[in-house]
PDB file of N, CA and C in Angstrom:
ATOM      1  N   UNK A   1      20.101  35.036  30.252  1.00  0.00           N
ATOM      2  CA  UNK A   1      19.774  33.649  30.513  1.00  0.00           C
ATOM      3  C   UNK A   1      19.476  32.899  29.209  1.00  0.00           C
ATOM      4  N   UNK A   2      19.129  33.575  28.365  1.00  0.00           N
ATOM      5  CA  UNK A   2      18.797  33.016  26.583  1.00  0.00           C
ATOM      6  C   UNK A   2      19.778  32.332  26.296  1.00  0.00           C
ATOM      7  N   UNK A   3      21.059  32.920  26.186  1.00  0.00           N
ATOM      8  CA  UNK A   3      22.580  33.022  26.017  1.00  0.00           C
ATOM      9  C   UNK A   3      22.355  31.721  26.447  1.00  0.00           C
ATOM     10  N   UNK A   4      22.313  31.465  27.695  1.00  0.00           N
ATOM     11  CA  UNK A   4      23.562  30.304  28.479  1.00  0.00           C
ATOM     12  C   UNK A   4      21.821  28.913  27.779  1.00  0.00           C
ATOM     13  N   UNK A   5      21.071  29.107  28.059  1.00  0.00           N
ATOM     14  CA  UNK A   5      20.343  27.995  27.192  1.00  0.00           C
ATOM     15  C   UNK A   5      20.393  27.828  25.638  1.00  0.00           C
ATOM     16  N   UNK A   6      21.288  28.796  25.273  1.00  0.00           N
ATOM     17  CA  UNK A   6      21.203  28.831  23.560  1.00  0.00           C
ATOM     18  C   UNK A   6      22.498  28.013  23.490  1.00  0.00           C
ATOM     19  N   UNK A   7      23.714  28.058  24.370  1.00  0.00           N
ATOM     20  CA  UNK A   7      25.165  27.713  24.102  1.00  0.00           C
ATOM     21  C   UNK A   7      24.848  26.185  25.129  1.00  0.00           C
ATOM     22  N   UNK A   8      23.352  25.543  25.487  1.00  0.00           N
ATOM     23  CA  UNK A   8      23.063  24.472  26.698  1.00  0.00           C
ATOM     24  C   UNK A   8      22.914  23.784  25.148  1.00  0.00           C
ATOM     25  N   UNK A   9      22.123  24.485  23.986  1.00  0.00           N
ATOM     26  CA  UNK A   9      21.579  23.473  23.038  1.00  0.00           C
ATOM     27  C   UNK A   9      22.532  23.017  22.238  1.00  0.00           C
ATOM     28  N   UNK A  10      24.239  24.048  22.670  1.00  0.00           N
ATOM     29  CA  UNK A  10      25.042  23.070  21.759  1.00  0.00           C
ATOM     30  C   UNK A  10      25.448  21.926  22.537  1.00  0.00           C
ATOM     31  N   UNK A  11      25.286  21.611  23.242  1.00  0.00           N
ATOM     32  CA  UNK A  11      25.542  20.120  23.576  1.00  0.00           C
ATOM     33  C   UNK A  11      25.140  18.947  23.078  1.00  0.00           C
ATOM     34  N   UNK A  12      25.375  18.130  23.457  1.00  0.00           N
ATOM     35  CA  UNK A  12      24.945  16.525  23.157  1.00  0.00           C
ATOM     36  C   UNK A  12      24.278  16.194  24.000  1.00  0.00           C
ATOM     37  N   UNK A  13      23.120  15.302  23.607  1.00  0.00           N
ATOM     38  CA  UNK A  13      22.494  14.614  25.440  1.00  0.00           C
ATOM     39  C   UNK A  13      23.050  14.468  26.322  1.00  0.00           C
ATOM     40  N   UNK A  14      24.517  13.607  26.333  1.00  0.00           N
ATOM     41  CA  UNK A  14      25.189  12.993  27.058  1.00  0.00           C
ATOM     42  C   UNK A  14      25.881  13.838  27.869  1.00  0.00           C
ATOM     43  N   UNK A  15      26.255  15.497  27.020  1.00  0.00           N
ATOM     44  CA  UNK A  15      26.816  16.255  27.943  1.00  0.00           C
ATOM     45  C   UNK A  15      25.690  17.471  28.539  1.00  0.00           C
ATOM     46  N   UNK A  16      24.727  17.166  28.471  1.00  0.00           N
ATOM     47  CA  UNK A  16      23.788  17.842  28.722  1.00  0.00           C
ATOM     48  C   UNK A  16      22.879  16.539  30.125  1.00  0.00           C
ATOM     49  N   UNK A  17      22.763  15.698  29.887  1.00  0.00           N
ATOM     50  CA  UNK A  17      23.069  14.696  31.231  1.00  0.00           C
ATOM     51  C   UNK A  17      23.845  14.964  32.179  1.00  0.00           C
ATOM     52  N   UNK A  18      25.305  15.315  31.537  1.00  0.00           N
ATOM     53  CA  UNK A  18      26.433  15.150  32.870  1.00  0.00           C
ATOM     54  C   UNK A  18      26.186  16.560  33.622  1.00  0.00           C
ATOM     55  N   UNK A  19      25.417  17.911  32.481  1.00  0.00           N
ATOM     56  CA  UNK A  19      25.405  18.871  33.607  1.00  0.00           C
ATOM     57  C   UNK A  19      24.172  19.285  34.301  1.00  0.00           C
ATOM     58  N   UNK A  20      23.163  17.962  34.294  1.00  0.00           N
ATOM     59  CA  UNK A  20      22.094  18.587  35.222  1.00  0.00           C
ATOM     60  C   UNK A  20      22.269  17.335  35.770  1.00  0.00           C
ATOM     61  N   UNK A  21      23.378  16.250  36.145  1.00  0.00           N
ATOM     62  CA  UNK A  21      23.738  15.684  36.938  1.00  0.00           C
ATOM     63  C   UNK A  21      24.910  16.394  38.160  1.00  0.00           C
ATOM     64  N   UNK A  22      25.541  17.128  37.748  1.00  0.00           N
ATOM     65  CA  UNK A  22      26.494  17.886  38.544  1.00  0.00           C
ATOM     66  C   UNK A  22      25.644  19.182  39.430  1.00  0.00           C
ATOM     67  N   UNK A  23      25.329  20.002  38.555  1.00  0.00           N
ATOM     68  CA  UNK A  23      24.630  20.784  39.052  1.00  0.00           C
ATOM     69  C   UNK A  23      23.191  21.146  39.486  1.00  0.00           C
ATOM     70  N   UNK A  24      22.565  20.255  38.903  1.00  0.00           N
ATOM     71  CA  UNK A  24      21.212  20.243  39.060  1.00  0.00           C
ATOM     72  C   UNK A  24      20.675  19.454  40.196  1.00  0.00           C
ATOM     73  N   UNK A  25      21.061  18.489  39.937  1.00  0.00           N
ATOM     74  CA  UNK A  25      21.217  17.131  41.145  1.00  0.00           C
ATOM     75  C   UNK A  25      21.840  17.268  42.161  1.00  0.00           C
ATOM     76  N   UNK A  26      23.210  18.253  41.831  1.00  0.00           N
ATOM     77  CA  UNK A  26      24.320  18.529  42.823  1.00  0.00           C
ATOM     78  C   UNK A  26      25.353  17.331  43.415  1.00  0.00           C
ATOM     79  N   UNK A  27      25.031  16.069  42.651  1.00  0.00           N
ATOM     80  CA  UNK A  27      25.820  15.212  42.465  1.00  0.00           C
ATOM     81  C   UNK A  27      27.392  15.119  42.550  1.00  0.00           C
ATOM     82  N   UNK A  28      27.756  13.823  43.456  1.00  0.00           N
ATOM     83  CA  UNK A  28      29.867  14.576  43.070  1.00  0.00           C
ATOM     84  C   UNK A  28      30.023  13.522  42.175  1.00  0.00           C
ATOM     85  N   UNK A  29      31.490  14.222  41.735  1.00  0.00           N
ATOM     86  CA  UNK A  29      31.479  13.288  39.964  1.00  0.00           C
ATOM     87  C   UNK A  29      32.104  12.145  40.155  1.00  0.00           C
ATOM     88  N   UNK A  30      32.729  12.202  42.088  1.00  0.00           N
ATOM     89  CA  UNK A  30      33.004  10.833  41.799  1.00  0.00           C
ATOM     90  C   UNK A  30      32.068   9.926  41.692  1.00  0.00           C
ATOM     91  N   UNK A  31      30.739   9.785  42.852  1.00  0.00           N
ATOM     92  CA  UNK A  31      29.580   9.276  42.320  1.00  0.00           C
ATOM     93  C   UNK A  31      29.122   8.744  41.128  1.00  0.00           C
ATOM     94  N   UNK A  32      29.205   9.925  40.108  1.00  0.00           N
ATOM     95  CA  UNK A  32      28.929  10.172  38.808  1.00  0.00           C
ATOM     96  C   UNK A  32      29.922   8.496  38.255  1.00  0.00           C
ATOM     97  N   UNK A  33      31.515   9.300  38.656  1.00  0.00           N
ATOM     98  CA  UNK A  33      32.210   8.249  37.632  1.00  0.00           C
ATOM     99  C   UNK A  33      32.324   6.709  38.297  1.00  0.00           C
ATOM    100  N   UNK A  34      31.930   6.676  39.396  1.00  0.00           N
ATOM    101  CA  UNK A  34      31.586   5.206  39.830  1.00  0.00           C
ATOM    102  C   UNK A  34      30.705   4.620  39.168  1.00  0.00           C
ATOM    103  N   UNK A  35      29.310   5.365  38.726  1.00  0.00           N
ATOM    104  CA  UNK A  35      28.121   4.778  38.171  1.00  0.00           C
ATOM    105  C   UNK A  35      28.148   4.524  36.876  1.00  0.00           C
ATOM    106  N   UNK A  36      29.051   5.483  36.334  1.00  0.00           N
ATOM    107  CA  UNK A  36      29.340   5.229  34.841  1.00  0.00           C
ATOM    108  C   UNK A  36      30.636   4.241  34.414  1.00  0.00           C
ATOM    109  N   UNK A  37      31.311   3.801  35.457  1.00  0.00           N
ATOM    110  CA  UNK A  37      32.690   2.794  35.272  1.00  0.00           C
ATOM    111  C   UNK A  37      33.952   3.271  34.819  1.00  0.00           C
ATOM    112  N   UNK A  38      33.652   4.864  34.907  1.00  0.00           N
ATOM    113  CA  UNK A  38      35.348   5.580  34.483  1.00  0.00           C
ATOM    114  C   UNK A  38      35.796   6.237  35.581  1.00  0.00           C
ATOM    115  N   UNK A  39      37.311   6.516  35.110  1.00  0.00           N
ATOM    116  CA  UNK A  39      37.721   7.529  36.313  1.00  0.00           C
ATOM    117  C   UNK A  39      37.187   8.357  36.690  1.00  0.00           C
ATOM    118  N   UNK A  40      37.529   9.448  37.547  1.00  0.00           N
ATOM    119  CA  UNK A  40      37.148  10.867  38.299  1.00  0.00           C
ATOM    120  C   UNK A  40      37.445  11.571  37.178  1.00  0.00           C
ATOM    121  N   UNK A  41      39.042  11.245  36.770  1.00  0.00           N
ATOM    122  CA  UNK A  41      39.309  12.537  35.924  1.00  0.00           C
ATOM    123  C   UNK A  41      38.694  12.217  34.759  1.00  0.00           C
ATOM    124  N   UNK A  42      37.992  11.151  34.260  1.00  0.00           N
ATOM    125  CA  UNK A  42      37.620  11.001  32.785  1.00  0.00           C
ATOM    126  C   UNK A  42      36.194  11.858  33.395  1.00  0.00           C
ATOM    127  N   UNK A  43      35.616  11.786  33.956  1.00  0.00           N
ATOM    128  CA  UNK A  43      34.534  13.134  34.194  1.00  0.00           C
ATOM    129  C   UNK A  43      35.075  14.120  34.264  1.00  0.00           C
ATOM    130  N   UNK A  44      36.273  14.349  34.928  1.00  0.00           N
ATOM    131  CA  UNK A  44      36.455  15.971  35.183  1.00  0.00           C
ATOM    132  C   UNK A  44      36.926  16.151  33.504  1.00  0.00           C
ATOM    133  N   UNK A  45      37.527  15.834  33.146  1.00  0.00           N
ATOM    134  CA  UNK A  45      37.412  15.966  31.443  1.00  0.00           C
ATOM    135  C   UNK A  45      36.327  16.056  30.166  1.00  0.00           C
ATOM    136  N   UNK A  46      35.932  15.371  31.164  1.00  0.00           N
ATOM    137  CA  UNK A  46      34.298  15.814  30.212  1.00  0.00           C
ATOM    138  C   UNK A  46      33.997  17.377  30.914  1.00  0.00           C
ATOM    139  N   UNK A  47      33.931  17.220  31.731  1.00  0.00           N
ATOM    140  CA  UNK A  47      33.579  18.539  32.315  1.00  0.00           C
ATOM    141  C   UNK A  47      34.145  19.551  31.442  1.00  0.00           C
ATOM    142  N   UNK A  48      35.233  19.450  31.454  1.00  0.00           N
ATOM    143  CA  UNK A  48      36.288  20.489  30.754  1.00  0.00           C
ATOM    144  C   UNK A  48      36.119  20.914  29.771  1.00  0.00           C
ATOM    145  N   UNK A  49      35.675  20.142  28.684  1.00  0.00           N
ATOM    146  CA  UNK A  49      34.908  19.935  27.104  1.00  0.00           C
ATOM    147  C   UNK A  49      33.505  20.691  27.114  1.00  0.00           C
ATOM    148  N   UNK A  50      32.957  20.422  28.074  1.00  0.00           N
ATOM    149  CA  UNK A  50      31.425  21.148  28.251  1.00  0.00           C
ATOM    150  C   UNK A  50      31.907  22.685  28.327  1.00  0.00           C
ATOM    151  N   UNK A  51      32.943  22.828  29.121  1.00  0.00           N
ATOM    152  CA  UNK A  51      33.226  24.136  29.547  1.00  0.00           C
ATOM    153  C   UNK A  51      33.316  25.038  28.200  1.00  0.00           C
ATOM    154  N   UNK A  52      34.358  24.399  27.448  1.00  0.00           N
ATOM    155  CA  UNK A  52      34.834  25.312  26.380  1.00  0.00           C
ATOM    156  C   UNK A  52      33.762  25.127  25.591  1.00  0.00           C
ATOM    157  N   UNK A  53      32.916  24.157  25.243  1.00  0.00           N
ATOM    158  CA  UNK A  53      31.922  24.129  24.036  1.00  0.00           C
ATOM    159  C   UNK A  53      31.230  25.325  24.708  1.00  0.00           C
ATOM    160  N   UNK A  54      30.507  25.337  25.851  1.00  0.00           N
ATOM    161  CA  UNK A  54      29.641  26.555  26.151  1.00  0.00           C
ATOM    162  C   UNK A  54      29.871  27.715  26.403  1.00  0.00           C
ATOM    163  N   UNK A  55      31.660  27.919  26.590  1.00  0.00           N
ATOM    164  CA  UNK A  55      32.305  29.404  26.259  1.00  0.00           C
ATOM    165  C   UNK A  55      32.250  29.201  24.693  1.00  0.00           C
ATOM    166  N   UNK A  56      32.929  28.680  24.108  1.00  0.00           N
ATOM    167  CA  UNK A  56      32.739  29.571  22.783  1.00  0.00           C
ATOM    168  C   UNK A  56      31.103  29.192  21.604  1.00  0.00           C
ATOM    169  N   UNK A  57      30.181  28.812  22.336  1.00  0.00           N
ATOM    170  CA  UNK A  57      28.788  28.920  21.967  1.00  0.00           C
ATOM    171  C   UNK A  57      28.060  30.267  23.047  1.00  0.00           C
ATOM    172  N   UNK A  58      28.591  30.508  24.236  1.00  0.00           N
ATOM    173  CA  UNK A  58      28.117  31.991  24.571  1.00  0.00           C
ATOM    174  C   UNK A  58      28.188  33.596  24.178  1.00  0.00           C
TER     175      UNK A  58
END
């Protein structure tokens, strides 16, 4: 569990927002990307970015 909070601190606020908005909150991203004024997929792309930053920071 160290791991996955050590590869949480490489994030940015902003992507560290979007994932205790998704998962924490349990939020859907369309929600998400309504509130923020972008597409679905411009979240699911962020998403995507979070993914790989925290695979190769794990």
């Amino acid at each position: 569990m160290a791991r996955l909070f050590s590869a949480m601190d490489a994030l940015s606020p902003a992507q560290r927002e979007l994932v205790e908005k998704v998962y924490f909150e349990e939020r859907k991203i369309t929600d998400i990307a309504r509130e923020e004024g972008v597409s679905h997929a411009a979240i699911h792309d962020r998403l995507d970015r979070i993914y790989k930053k925290i695979k190769n920071n794990f």
